[in-house]
C-alpha atoms as a PDB file:
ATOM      1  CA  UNK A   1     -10.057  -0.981  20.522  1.00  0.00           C
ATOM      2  CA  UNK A   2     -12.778  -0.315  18.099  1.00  0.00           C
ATOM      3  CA  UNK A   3     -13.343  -3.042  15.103  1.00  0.00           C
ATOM      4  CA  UNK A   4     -13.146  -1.892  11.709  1.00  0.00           C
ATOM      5  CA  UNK A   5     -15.042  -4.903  10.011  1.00  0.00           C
ATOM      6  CA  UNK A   6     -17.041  -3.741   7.726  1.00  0.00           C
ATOM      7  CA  UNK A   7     -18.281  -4.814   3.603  1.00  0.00           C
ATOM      8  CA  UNK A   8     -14.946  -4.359   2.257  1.00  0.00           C
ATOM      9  CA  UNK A   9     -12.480  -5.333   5.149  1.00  0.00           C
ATOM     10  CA  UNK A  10     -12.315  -7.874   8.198  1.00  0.00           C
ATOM     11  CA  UNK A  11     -10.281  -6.714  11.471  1.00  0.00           C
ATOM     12  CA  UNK A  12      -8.628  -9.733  12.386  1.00  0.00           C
ATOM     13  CA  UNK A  13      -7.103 -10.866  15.423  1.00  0.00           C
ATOM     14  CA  UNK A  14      -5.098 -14.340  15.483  1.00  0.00           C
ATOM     15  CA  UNK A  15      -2.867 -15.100  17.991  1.00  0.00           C
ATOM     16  CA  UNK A  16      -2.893 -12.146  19.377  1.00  0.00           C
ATOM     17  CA  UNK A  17      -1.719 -10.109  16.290  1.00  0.00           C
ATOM     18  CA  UNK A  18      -4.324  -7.348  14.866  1.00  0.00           C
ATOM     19  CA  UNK A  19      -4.536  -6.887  10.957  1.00  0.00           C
ATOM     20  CA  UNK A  20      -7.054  -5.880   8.750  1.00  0.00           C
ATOM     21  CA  UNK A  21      -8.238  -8.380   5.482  1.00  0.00           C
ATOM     22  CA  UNK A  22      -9.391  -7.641   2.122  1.00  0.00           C
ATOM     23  CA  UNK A  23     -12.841  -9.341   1.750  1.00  0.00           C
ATOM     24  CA  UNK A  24     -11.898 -10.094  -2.035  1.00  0.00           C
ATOM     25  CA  UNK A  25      -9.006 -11.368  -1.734  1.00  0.00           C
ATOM     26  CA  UNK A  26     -10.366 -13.647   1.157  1.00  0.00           C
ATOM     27  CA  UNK A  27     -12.344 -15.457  -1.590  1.00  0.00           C
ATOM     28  CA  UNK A  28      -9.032 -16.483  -3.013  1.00  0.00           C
ATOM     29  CA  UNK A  29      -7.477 -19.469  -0.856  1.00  0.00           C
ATOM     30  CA  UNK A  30      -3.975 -19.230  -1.743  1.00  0.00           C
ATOM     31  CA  UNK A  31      -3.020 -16.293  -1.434  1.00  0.00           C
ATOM     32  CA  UNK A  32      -1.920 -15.137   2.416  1.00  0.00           C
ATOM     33  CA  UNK A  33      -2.504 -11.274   3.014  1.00  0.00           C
ATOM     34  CA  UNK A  34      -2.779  -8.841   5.654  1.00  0.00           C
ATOM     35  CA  UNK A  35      -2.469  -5.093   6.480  1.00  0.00           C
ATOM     36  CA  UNK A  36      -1.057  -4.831   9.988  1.00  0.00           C
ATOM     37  CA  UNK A  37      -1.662  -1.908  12.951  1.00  0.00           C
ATOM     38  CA  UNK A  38       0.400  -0.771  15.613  1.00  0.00           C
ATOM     39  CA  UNK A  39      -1.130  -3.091  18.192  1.00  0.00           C
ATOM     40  CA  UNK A  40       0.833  -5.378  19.641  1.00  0.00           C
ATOM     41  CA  UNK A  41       4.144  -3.942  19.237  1.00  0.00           C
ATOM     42  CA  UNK A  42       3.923  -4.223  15.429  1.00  0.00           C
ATOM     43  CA  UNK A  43       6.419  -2.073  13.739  1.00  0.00           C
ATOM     44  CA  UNK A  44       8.021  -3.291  10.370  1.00  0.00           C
ATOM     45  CA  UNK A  45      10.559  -0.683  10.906  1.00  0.00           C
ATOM     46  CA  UNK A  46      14.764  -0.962  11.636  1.00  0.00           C
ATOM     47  CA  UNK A  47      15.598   1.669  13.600  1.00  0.00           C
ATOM     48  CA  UNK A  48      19.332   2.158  14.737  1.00  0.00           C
ATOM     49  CA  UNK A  49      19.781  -0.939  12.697  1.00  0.00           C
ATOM     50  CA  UNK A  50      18.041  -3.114  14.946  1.00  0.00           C
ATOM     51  CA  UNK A  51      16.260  -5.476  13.431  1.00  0.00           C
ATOM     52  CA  UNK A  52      14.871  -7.239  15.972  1.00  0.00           C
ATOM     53  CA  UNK A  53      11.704  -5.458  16.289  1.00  0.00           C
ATOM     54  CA  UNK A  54      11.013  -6.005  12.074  1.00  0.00           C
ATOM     55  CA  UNK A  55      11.843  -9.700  12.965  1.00  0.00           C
ATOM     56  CA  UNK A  56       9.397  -9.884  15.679  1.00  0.00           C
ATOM     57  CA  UNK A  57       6.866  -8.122  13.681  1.00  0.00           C
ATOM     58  CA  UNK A  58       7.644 -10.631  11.035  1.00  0.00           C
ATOM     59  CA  UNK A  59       7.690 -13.251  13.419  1.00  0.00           C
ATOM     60  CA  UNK A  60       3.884 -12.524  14.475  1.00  0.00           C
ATOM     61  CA  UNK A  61       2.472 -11.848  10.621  1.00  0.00           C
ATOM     62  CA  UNK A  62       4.132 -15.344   9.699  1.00  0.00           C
ATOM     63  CA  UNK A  63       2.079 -17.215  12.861  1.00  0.00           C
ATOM     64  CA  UNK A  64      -0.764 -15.342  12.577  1.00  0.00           C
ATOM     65  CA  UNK A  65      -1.067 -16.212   8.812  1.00  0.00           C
ATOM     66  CA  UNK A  66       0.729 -19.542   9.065  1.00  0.00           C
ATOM     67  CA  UNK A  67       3.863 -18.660   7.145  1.00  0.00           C
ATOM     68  CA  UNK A  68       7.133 -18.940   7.158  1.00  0.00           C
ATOM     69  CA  UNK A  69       8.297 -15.235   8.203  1.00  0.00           C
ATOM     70  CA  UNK A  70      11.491 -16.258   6.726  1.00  0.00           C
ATOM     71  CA  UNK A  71      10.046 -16.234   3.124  1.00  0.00           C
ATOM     72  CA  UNK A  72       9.118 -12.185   3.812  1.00  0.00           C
ATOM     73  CA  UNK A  73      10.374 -10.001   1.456  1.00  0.00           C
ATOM     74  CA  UNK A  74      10.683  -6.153   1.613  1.00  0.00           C
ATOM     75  CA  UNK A  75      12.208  -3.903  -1.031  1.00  0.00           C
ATOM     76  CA  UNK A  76      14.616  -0.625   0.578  1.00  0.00           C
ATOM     77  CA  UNK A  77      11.851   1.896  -0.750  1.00  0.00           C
ATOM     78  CA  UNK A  78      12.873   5.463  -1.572  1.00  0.00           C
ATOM     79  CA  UNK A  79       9.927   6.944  -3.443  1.00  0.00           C
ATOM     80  CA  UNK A  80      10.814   5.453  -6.147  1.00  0.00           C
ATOM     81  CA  UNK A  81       8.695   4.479  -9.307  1.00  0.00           C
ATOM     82  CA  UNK A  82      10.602   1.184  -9.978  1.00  0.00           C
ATOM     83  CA  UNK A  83       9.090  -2.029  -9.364  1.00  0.00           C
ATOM     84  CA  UNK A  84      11.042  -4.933  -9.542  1.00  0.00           C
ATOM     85  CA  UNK A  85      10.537  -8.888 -10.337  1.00  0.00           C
ATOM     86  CA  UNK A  86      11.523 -11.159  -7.725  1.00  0.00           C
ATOM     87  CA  UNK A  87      12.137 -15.020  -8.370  1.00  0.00           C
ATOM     88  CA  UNK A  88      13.619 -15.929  -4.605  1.00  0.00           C
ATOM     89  CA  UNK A  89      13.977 -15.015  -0.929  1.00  0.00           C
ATOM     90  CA  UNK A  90      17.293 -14.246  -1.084  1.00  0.00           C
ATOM     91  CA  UNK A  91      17.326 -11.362  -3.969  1.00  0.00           C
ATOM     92  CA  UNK A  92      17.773  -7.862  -2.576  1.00  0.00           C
ATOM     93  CA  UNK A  93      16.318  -4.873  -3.915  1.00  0.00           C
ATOM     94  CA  UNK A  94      17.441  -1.362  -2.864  1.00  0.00           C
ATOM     95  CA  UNK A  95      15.750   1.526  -4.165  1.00  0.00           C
ATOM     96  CA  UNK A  96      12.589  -0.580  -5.326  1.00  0.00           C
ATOM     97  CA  UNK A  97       9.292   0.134  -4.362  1.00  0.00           C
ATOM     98  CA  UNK A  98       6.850  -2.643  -5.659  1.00  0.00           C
ATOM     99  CA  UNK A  99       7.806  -6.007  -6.084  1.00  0.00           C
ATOM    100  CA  UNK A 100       5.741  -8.949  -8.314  1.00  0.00           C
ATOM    101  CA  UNK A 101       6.127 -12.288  -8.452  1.00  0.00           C
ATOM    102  CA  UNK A 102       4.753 -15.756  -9.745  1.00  0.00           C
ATOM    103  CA  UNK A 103       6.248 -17.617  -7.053  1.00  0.00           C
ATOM    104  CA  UNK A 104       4.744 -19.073  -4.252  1.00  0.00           C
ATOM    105  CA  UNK A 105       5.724 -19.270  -0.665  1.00  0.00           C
ATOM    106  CA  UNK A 106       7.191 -15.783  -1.406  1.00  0.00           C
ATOM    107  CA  UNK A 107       5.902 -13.374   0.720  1.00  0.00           C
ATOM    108  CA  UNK A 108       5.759  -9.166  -0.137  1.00  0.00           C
ATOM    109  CA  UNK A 109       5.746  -6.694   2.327  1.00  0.00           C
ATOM    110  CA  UNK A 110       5.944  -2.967   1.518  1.00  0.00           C
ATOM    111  CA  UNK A 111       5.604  -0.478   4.663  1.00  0.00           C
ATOM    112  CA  UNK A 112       4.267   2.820   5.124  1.00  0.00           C
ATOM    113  CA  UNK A 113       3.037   5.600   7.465  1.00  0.00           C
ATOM    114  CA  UNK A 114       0.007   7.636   5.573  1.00  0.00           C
ATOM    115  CA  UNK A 115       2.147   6.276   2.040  1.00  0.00           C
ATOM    116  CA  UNK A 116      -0.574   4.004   0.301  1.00  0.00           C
ATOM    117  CA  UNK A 117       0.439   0.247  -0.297  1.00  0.00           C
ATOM    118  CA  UNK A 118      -1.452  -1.478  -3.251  1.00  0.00           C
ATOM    119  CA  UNK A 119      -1.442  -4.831  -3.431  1.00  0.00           C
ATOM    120  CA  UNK A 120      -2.256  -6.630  -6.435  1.00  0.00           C
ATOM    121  CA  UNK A 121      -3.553 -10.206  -7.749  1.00  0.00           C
ATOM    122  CA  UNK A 122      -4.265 -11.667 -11.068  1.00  0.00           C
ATOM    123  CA  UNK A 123      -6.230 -14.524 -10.758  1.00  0.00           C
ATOM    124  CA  UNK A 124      -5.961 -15.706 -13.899  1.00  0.00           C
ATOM    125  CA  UNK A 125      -2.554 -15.984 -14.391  1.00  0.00           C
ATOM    126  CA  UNK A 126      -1.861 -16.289 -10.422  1.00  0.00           C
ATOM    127  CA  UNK A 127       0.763 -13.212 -10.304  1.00  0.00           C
ATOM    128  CA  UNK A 128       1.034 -11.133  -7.420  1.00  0.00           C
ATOM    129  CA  UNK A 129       2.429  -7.514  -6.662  1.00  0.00           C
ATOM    130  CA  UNK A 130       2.989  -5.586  -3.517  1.00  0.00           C
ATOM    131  CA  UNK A 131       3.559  -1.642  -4.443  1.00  0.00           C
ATOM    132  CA  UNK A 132       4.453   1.262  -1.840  1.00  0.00           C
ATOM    133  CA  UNK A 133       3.036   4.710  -3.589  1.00  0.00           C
ATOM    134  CA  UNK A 134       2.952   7.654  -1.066  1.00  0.00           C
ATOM    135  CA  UNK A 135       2.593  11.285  -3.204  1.00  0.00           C
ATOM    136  CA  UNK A 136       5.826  11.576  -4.897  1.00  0.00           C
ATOM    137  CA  UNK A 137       5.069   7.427  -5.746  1.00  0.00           C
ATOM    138  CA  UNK A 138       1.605   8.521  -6.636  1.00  0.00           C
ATOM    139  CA  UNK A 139       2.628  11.437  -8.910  1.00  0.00           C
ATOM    140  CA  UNK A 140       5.323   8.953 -10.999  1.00  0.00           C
ATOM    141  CA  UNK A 141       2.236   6.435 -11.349  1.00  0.00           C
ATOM    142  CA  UNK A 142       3.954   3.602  -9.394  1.00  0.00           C
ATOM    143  CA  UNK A 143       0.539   1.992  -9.910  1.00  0.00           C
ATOM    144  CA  UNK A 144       0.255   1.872 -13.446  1.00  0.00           C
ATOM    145  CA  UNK A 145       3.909   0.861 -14.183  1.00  0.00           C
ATOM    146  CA  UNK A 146       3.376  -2.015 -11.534  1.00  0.00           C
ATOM    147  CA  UNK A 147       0.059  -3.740 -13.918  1.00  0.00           C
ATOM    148  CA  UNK A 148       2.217  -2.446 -16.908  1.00  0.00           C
ATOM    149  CA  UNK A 149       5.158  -4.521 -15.873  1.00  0.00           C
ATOM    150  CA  UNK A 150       2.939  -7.254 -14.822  1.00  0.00           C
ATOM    151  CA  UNK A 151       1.117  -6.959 -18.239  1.00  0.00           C
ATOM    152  CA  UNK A 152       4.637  -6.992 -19.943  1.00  0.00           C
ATOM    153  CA  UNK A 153       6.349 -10.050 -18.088  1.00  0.00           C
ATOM    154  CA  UNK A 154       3.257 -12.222 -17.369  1.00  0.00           C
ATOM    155  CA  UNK A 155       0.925 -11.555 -20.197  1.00  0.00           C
ATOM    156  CA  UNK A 156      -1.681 -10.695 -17.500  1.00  0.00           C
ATOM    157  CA  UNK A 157      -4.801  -9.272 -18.789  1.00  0.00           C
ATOM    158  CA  UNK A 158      -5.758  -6.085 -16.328  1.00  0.00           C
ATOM    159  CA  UNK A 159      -9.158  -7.020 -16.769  1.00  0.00           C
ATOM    160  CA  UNK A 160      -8.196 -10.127 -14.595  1.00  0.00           C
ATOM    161  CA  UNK A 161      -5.992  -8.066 -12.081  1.00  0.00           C
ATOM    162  CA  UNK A 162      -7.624  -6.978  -8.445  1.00  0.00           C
ATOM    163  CA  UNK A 163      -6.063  -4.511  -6.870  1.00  0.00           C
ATOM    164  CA  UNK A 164      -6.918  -3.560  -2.903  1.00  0.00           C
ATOM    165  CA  UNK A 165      -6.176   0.056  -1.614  1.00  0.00           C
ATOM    166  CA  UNK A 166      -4.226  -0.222   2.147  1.00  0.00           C
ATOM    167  CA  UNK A 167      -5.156   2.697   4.883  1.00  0.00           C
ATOM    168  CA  UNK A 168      -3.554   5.519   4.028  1.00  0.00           C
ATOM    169  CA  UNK A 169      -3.376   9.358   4.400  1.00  0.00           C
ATOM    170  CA  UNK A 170      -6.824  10.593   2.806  1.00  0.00           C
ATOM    171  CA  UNK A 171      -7.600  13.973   1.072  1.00  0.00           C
ATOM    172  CA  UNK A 172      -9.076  15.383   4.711  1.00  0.00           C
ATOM    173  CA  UNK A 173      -5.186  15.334   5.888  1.00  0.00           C
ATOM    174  CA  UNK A 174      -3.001  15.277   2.743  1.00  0.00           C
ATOM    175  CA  UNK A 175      -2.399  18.874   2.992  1.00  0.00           C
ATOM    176  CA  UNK A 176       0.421  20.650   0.917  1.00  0.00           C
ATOM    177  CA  UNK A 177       1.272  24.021  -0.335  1.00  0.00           C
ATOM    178  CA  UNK A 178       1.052  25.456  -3.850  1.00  0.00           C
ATOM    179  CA  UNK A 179       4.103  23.962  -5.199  1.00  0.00           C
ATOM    180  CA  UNK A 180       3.307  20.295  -4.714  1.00  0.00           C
ATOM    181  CA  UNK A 181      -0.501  21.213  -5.505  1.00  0.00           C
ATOM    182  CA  UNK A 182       1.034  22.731  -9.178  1.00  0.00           C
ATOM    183  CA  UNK A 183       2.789  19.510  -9.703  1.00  0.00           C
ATOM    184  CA  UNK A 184      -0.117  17.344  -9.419  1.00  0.00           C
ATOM    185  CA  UNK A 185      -2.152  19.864 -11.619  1.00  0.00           C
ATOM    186  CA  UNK A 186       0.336  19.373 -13.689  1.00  0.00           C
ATOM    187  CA  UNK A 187       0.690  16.144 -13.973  1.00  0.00           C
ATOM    188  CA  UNK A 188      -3.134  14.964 -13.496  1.00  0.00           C
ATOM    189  CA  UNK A 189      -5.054  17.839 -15.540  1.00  0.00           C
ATOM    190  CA  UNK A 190      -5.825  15.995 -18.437  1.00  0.00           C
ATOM    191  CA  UNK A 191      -8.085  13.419 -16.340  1.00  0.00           C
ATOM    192  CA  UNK A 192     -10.481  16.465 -16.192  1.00  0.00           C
ATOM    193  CA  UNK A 193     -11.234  15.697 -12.500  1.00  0.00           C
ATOM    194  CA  UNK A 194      -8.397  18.453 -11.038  1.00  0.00           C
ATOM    195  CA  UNK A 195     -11.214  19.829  -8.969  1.00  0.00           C
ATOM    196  CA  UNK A 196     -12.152  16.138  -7.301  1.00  0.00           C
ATOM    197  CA  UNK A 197      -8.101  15.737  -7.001  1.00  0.00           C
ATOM    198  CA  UNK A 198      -6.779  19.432  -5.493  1.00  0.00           C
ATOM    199  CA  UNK A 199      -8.986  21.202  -3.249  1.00  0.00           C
ATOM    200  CA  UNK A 200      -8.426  24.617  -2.167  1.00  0.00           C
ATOM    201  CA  UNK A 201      -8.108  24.286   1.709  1.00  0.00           C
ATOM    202  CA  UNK A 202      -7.316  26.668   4.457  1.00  0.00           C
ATOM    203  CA  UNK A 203      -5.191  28.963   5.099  1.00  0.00           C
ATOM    204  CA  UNK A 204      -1.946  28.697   7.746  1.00  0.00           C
ATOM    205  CA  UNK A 205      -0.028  32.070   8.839  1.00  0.00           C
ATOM    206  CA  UNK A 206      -0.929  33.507   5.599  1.00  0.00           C
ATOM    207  CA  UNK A 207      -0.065  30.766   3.245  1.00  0.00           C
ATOM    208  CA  UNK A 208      -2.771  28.480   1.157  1.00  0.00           C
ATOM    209  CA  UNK A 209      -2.702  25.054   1.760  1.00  0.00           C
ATOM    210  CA  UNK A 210      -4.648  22.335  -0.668  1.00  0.00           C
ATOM    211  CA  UNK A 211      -5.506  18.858  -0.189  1.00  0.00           C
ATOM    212  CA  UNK A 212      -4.994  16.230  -2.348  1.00  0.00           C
ATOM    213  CA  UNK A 213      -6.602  13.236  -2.958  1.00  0.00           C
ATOM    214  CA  UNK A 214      -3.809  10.405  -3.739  1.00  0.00           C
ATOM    215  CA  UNK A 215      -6.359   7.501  -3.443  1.00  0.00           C
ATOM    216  CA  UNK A 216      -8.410   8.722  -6.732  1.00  0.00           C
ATOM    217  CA  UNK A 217      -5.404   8.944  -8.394  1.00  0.00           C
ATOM    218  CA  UNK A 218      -4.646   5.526  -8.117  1.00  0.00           C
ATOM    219  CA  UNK A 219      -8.110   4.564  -8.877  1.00  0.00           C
ATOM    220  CA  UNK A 220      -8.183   6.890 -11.913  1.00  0.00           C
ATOM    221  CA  UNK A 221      -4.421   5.539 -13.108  1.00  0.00           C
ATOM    222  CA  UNK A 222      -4.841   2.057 -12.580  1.00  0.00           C
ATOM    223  CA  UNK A 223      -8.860   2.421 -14.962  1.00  0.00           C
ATOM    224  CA  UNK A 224      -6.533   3.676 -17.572  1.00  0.00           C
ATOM    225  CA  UNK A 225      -4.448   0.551 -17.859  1.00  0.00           C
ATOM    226  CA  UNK A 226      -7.382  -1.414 -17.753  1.00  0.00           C
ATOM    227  CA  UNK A 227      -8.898  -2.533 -14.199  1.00  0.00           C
ATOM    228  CA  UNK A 228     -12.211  -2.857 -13.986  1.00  0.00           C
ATOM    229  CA  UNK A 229     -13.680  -0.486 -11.281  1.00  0.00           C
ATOM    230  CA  UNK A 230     -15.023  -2.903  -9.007  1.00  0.00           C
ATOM    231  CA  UNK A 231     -11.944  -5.011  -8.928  1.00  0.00           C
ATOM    232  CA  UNK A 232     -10.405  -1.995  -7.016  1.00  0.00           C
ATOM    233  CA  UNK A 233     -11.222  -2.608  -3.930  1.00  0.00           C
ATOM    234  CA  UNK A 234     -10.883   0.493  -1.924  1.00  0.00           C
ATOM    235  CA  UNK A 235     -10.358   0.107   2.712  1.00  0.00           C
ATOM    236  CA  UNK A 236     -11.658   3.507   2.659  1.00  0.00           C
ATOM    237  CA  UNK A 237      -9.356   4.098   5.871  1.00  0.00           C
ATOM    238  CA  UNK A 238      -7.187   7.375   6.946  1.00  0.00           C
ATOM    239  CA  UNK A 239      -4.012   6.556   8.342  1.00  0.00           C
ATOM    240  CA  UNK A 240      -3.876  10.181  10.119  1.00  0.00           C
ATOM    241  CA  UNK A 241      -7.895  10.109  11.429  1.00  0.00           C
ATOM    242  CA  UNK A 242      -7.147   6.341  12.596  1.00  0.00           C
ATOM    243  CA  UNK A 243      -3.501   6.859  13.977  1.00  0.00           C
ATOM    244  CA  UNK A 244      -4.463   4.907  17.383  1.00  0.00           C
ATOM    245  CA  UNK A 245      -5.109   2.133  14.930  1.00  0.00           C
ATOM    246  CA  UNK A 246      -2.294   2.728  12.563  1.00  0.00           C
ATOM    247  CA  UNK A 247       1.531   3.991  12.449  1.00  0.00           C
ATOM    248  CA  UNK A 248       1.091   7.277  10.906  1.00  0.00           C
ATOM    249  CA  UNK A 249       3.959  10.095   9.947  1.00  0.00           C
ATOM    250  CA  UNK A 250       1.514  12.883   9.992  1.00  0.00           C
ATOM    251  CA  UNK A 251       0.621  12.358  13.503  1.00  0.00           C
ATOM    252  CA  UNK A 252       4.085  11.125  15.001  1.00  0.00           C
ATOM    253  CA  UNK A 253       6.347  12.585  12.925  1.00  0.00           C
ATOM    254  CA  UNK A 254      10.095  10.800  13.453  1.00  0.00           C
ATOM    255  CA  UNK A 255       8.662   8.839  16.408  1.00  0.00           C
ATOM    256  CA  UNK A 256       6.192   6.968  13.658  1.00  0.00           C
ATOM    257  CA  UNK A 257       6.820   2.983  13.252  1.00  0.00           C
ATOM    258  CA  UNK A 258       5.652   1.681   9.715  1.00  0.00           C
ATOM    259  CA  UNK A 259       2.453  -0.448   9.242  1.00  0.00           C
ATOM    260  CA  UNK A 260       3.082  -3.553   6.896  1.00  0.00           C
ATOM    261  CA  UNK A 261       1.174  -4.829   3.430  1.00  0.00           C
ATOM    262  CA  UNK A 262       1.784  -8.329   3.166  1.00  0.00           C
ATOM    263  CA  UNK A 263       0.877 -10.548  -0.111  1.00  0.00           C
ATOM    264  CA  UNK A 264       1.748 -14.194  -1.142  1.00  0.00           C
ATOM    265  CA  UNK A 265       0.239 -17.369  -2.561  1.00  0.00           C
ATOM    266  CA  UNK A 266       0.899 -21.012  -1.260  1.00  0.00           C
END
């Protein structure tokens, strides 16, 4: 398996469980983070409501980061733009898709397959936020209302807040037709970078197709509220041109397991 080290990310592999690393946030010693892939039977999925293969995938992030797996905890995501405050392990969230906290030994995890998971750190003020944002996330700014909330609750400054950008579909496979390319227009015109965002791409048994570019957004969103650009720290990966490396929905379709994005501070 090819490594994917490179100035912005470490491929890691402890214990025999592969992840990926932020660089950035590796400066930062207590906070616990990791980005898994599909090696190793990692899946932080329930399928048939078994959970047995989430807790062993839980089971391996907590060794391989030296955590208690038991403190993991996932929102039930549904596209949502809600992101909720969590103050223990046993809270339960349904229809949540970012969490923050200023606990520690409370550990995020949002999953995805091509959705982008943003995970978020003020180190000022030592707050933490895990978000999932695929398109219809992206589209609601998830992103934004996540720093907004964190803003709100915590009195973090955004100029303190770093925010790192999982693998996720890029613009190369995000393909759509015209009515989910009209509702981004819509909804993203007045950045006056449509033509960066929506690309005209090809076209399939006589329909057009665009691509979309859902990791600009974000970037573009979360410089309104007030990150600075080089605290968005960007992996740069595609889920879809990287799915030996990573659970993808594009490629696999309802076969596809769910990667994880895992945040905490000890």
């Amino acid at each position: 398996m090819r490594n994917l080290t490179n100035d912005i990310i470490l491929h890691q592999n402890i214990n025999g469980t592969e992840f990926i690393q932020f660089k950035k946030l590796l400066e930062f010693p207590n906070i616990k983070h990791c980005y898994t892939l599909r090696k190793n039977n990692i899946n932080i999925q329930v399928k048939n409501n078994d959970k047995s293969v989430i807790t062993e995938s839980y089971q391996k992030v907590g060794n391989a980061l030296g955590i208690n797996y038991k403190n993991i905890v996932k929102p039930h995501q549904t596209h949502t733009d809600r992101v909720e405050v969590i103050n223990n392990i046993d809270e339960q969230f349904e229809e949540v898709d970012g969490l923050i906290t200023n606990k520690k030994d409370i550990f995020l995890c949002t999953t995805s397959a091509d959705c982008t998971s943003l995970l978020f750190y003020d180190y000022e003020n030592k707050i933490i936020g895990d978000v999932h944002s695929g398109w219809r996330g992206t589209l609601q700014k998830i992103g934004k209302k996540a720093v907004e909330k964190m803003i709100r609750i915590y009195e973090c400054k955004p100029e303190n807040i770093i925010c790192s950008i999982s693998p996720c579909i890029r613009k190369c496979h995000f393909e759509v037709e015209e009515e989910v390319a009209n509702m981004f227009k819509k909804e993203f015109e007045y950045t006056g970078r449509i033509n960066e965002i929506i690309e005209t791409g090809r076209i399939v048994n006589g329909i057009q197709k665009y691509n979309i570019d859902t990791t600009l957004i974000n970037k573009i969103i979360l410089m309104e509220v007030g990150l600075k650009e080089e605290n968005i720290i960007d992996s740069g990966i595609c889920t879809v041109c990287n799915s030996d490396l990573f659970h993808s929905y594009r490629t696999d379709k309802e076969l596809s397991g769910r990667n994880g994005a895992f945040i905490g501070m000890v």
